[in-house]
Protein backbone atom coordinates (compact mmCIF):
# COMPACT_ATOMS: atom_id res chain seq x y z
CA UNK A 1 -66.73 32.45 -87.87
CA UNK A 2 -64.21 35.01 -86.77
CA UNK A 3 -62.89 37.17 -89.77
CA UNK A 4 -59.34 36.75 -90.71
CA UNK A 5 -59.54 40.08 -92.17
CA UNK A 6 -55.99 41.84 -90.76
CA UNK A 7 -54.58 44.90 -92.39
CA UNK A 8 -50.80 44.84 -92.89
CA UNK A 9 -50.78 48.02 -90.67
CA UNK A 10 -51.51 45.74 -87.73
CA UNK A 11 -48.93 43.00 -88.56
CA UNK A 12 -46.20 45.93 -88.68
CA UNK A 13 -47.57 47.99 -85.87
CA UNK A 14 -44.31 47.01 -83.46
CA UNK A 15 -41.95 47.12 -86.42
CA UNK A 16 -39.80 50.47 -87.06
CA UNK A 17 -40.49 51.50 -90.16
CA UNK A 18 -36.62 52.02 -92.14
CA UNK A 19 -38.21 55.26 -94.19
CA UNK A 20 -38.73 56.65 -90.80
CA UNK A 21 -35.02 55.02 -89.13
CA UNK A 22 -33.23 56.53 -92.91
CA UNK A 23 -35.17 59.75 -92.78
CA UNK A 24 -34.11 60.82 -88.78
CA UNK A 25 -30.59 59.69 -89.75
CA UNK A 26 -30.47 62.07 -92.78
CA UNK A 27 -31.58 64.83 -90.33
CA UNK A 28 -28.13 64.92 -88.66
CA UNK A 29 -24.85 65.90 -90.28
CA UNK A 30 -22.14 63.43 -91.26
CA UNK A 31 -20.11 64.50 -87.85
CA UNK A 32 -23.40 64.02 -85.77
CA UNK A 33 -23.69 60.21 -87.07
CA UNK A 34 -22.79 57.49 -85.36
CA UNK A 35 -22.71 53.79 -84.53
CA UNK A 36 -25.95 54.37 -82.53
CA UNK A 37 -27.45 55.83 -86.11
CA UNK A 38 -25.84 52.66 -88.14
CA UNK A 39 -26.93 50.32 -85.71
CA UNK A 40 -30.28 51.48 -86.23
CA UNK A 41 -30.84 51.72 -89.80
CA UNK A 42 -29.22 47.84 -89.63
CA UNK A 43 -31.77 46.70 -88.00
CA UNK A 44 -34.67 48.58 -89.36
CA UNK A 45 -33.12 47.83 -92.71
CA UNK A 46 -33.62 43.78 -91.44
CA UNK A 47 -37.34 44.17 -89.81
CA UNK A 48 -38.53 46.15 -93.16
CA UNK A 49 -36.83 43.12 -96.10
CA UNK A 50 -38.89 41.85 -98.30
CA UNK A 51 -39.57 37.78 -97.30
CA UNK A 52 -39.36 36.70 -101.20
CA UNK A 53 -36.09 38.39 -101.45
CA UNK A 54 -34.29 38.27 -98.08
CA UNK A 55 -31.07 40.27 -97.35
CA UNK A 56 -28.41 37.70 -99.14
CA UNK A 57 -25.36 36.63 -96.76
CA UNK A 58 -22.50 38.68 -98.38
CA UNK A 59 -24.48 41.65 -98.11
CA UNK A 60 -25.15 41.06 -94.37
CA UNK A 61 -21.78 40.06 -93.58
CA UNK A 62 -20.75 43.29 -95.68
CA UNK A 63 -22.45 45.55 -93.29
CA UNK A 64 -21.74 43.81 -90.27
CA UNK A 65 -17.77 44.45 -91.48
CA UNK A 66 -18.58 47.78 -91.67
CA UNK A 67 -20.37 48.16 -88.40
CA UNK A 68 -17.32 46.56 -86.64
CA UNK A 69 -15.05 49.01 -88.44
CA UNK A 70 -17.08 52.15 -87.56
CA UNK A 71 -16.43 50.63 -83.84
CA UNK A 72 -13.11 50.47 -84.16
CA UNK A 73 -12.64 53.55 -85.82
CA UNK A 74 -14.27 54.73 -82.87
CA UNK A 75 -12.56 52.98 -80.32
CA UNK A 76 -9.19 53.95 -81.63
CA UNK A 77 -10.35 58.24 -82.06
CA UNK A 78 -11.39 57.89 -78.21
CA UNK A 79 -8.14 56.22 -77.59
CA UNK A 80 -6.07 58.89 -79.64
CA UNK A 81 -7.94 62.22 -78.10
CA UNK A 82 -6.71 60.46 -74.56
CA UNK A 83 -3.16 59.68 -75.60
CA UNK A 84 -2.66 63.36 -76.71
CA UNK A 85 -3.95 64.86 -74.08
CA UNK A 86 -2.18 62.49 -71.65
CA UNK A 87 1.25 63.67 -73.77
CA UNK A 88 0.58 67.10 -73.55
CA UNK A 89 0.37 67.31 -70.26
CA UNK A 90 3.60 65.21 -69.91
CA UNK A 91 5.02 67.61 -72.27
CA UNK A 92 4.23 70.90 -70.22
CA UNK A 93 5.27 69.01 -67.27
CA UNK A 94 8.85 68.15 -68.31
CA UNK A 95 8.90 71.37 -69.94
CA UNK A 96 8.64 73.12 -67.18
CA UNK A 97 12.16 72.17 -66.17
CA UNK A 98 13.62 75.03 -68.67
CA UNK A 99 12.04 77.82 -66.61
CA UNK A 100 14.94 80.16 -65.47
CA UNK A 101 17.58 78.32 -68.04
CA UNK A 102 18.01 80.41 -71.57
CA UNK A 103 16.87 79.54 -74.73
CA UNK A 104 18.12 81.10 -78.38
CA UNK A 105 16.02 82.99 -79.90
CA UNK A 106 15.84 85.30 -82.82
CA UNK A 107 16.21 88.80 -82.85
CA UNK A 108 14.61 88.71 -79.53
CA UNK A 109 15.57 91.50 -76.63
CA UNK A 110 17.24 90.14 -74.19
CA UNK A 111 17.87 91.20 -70.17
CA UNK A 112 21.01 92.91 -69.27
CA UNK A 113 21.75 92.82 -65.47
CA UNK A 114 23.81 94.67 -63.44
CA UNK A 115 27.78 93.30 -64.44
CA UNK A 116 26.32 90.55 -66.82
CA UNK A 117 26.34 90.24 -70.37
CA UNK A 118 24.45 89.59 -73.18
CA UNK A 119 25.58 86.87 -75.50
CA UNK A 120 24.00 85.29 -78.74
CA UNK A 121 25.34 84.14 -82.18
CA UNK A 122 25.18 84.88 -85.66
CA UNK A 123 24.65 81.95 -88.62
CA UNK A 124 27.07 82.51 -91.85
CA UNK A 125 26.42 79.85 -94.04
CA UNK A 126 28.56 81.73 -96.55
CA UNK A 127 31.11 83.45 -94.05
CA UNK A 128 31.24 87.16 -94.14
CA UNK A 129 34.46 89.56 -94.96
CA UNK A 130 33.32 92.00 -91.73
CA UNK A 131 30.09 91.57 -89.47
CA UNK A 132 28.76 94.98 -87.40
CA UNK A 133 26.57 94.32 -84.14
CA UNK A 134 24.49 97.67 -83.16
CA UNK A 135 22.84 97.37 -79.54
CA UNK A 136 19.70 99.53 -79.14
CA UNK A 137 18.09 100.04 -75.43
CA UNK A 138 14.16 99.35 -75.00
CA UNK A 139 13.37 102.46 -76.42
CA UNK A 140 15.16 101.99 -79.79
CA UNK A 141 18.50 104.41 -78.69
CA UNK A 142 21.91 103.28 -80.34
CA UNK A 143 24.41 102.68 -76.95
CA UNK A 144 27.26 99.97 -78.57
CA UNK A 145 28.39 99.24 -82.13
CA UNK A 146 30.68 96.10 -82.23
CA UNK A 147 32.74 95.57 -85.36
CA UNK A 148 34.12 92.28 -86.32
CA UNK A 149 36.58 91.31 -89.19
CA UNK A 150 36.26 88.18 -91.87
CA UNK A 151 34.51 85.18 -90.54
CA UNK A 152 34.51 81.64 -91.55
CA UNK A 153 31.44 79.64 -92.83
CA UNK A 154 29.77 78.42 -89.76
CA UNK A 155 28.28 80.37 -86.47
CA UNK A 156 30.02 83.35 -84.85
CA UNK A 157 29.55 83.62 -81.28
CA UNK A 158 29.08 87.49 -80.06
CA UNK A 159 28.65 88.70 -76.63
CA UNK A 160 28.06 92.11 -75.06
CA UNK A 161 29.82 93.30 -71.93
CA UNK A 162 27.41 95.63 -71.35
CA UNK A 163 29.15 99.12 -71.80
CA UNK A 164 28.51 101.65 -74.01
CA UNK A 165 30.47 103.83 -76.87
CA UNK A 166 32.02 105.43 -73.97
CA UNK A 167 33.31 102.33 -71.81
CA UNK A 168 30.48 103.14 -69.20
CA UNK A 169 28.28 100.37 -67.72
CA UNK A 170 24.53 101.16 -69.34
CA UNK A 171 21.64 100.47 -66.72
CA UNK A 172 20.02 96.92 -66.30
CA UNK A 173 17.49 96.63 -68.34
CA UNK A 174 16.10 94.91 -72.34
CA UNK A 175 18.02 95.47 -75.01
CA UNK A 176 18.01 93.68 -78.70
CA UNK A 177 20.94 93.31 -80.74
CA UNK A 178 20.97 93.80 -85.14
CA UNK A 179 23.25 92.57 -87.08
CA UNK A 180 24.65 93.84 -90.87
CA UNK A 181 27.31 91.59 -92.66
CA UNK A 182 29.36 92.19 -95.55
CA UNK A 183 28.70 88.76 -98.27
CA UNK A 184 30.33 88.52 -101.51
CA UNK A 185 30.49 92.46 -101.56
CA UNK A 186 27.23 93.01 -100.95
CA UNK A 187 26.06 94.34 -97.33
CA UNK A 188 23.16 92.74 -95.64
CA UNK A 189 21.14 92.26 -92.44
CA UNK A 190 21.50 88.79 -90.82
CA UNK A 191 19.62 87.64 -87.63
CA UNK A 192 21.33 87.30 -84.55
CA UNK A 193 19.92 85.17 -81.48
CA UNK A 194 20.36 85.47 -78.46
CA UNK A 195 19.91 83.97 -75.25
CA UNK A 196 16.46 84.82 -72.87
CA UNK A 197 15.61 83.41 -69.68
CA UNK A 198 12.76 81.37 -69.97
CA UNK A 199 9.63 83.09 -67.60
CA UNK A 200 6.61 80.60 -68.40
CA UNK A 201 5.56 77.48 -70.55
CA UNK A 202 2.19 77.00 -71.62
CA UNK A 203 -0.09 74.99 -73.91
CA UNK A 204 -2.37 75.24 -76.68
CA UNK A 205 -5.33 72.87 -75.60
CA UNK A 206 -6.44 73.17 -79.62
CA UNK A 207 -3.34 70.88 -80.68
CA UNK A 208 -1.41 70.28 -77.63
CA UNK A 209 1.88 72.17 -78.67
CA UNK A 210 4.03 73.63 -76.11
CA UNK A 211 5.51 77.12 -76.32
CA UNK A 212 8.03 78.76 -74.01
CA UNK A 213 7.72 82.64 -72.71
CA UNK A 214 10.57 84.67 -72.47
CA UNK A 215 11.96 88.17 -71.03
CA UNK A 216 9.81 90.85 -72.95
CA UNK A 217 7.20 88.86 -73.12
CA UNK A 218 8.26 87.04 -76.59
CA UNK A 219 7.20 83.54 -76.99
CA UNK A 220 8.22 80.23 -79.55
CA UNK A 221 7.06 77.02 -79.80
CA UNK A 222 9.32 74.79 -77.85
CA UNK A 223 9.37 72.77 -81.42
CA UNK A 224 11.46 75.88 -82.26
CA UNK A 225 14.07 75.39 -79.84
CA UNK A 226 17.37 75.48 -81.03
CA UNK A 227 20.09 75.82 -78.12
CA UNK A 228 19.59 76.02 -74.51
CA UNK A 229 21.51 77.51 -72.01
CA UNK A 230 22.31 78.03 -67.92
């Protein structure tokens, strides 16, 4: 008579063993993890339960829930990573449209070209009883003071013909404009901006943010953009 002798070994020698499912998945880190892993330890977790005490329904419809969430979780991450990339691009693209208009920007150097000017503005929340403008060249000389009496609360618009103390044209080239005004008695700096031609845009693949790069060299995030200008 043949022997009915069978270890259990041999009954669960095609069965993956959930110790072995667990112990693999516990090898990755939580970023490494995914529906792959779940999906196997499910279904070890199913071939390795105890007949007398089978998995009960709500538990099994509990983790099936939370398999289909993990998939849409992951669905809807895959779908995100394309939609920003798809907007950044968009945004560089239509972006582009500024290069060789001016943007504002703050206490920036700006070009001077033969016969232009170089105009900008000054914010005075609190209005000022006299406002002083000092133009320095690129290598920090003092060519042009410009004084200006009391201002109303608001913006002051300033511009710069381009001359110098002595009423003589200075030579094309970057120069950056400071401002001092006199507040409630007290003297203080206050930032002026001015407008730079916009040379480049580019983007920061990390986050998708746009920035814009101006004469000098000087760049802003186009998030930063206040005014913009011909």
């Amino acid at each position: 008579m043949a022997s009915n002798n069978v270890t259990s070994s041999s009954l669960l020698g095609n069965v993956t063993r959930y110790e072995d499912v667990k112990d693999k998945a516990k090898s990755k880190s939580s970023e490494e993890m995914g529906k792959q892993d779940f999906l196997a330890l499910f279904t070890a977790q199913l071939q390795n339960q105890n007949p007398l005490e089978p998995v009960k329904n709500e538990a099994f419809v509990a983790q099936l829930a939370q398999f289909s969430q993990l998939e849409a979780l992951t669905n809807m991450q895959t779908s995100l990573d394309g939609f920003v990339t798809s907007m950044s691009s968009e945004r560089m693209l239509n972006s582009a449209s500024l290069i060789g208009k001016k943007v504002a920007m703050t206490d920036s150097p700006s070009m001077l070209t033969s016969g232009g000017t170089v105009d900008g503005s000054i914010d005075l929340p609190m209005g000022a009883s006299g406002i002083q403008v000092n133009v320095h060249d690129s290598q920090g000389r003092l060519v042009q003071e410009l004084i200006a009496g009391p201002q109303l609360p608001g913006t002051m618009p300033i511009s710069w013909n381009g001359k110098d103390a002595a009423d003589n044209p200075v030579p094309t080239g970057m120069y950056r404009l400071s401002a001092s005004a006199v507040v409630n008695g007290q003297t203080t700096t206050v930032p002026v901006n001015t407008l730079s031609t916009v040379r480049a845009i580019a983007t920061n693949p990390s986050d998708g943010s746009v920035s814009v790069e101006v004469d000098g060299g000087k760049t802003m995030l186009l998030a930063d953009v206040k005014r913009v200008g011909l």
